[in-house]
C-alpha atoms as a PDB file:
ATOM      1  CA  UNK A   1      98.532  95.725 133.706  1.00  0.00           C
ATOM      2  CA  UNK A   2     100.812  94.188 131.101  1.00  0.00           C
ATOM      3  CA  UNK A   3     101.906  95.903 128.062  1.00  0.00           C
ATOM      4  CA  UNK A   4     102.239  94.251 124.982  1.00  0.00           C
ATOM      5  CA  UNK A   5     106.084  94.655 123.602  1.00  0.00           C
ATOM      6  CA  UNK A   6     107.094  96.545 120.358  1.00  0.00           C
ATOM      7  CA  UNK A   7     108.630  93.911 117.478  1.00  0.00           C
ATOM      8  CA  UNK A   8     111.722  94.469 116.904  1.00  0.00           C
ATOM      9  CA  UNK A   9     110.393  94.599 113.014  1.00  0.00           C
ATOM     10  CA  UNK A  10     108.253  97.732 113.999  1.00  0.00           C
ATOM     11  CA  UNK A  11     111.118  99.622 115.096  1.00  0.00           C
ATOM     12  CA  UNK A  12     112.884  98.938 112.260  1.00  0.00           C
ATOM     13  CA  UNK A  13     110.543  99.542 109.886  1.00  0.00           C
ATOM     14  CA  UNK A  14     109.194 102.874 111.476  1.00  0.00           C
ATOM     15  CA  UNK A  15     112.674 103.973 111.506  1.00  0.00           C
ATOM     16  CA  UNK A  16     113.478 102.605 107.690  1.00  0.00           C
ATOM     17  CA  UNK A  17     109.779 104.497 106.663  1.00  0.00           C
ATOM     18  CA  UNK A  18     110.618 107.936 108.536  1.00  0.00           C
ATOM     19  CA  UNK A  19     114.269 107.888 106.424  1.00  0.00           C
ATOM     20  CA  UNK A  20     113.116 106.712 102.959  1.00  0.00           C
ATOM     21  CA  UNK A  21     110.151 108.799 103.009  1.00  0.00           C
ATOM     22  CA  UNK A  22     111.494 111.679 104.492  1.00  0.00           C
ATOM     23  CA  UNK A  23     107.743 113.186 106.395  1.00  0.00           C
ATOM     24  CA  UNK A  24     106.933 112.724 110.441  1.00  0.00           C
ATOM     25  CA  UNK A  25     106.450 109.632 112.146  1.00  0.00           C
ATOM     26  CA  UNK A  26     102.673 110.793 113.214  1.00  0.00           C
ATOM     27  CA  UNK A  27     102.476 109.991 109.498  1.00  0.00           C
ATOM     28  CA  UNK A  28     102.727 106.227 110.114  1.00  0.00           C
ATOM     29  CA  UNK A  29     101.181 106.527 113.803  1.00  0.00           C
ATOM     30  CA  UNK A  30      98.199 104.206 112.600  1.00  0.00           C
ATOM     31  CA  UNK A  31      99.877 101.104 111.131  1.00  0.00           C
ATOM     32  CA  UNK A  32     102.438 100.701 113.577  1.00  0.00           C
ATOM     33  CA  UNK A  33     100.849 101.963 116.827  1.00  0.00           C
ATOM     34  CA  UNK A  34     103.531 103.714 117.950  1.00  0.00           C
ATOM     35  CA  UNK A  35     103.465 107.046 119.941  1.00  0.00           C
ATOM     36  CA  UNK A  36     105.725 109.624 118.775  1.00  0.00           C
ATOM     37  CA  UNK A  37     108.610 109.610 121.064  1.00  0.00           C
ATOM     38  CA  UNK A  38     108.697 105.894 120.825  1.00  0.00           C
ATOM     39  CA  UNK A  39     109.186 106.122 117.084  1.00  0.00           C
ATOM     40  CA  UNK A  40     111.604 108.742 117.419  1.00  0.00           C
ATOM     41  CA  UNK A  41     113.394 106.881 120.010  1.00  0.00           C
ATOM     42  CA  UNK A  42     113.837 103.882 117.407  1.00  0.00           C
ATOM     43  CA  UNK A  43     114.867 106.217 114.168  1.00  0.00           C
ATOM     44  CA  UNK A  44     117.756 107.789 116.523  1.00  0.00           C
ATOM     45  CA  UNK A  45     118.899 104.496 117.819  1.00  0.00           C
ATOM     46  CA  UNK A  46     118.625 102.957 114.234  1.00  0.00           C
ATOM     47  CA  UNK A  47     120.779 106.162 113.014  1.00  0.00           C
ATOM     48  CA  UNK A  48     123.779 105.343 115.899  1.00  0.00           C
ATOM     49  CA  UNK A  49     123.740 101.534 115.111  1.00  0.00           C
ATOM     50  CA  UNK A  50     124.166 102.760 111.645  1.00  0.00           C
ATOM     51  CA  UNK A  51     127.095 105.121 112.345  1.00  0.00           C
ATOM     52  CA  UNK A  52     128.970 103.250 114.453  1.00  0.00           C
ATOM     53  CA  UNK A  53     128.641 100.002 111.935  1.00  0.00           C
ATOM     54  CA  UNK A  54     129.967 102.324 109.548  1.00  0.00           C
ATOM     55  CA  UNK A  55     132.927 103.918 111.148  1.00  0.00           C
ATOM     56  CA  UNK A  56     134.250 100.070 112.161  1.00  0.00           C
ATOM     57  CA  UNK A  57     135.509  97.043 110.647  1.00  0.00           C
ATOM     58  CA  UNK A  58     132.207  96.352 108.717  1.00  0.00           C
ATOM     59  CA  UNK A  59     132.977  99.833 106.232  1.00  0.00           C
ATOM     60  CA  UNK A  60     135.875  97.896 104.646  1.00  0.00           C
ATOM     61  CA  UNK A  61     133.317  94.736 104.243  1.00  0.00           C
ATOM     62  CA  UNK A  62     129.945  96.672 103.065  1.00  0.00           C
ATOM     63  CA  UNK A  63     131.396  99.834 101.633  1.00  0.00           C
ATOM     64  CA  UNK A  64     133.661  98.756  98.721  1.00  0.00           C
END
């Protein structure tokens, strides 16, 4: 059986949600439909994106 693929959008969001709002992702389990290790998979890949955007070219651009 087929699984349906997580949107891109989802991940980011869940990840964006967990960091503004600072409380679990179980807390946002039922609008996104994400299990828990999924979510936290997508907050710590959102998190080295992040860091490695900021430690490169792009800090001179964004960071002024």
């Amino acid at each position: 059986m087929k699984r349906e693929k997580i949107s891109p959008d989802a991940k980011i969001l869940i990840a964006l949600k967990y960091l503004s709002y600072g409380c679990s992702v179980n807390a946002f389990h039922n609008y996104f439909q994400l299990g828990e290790s999924t979510a936290m998979m997508c907050v710590k890949k959102f998190i080295g994106i992040l860091s490695i955007l900021l430690h490169s070219e792009f800090r001179d651009v964004y960071l002024q």
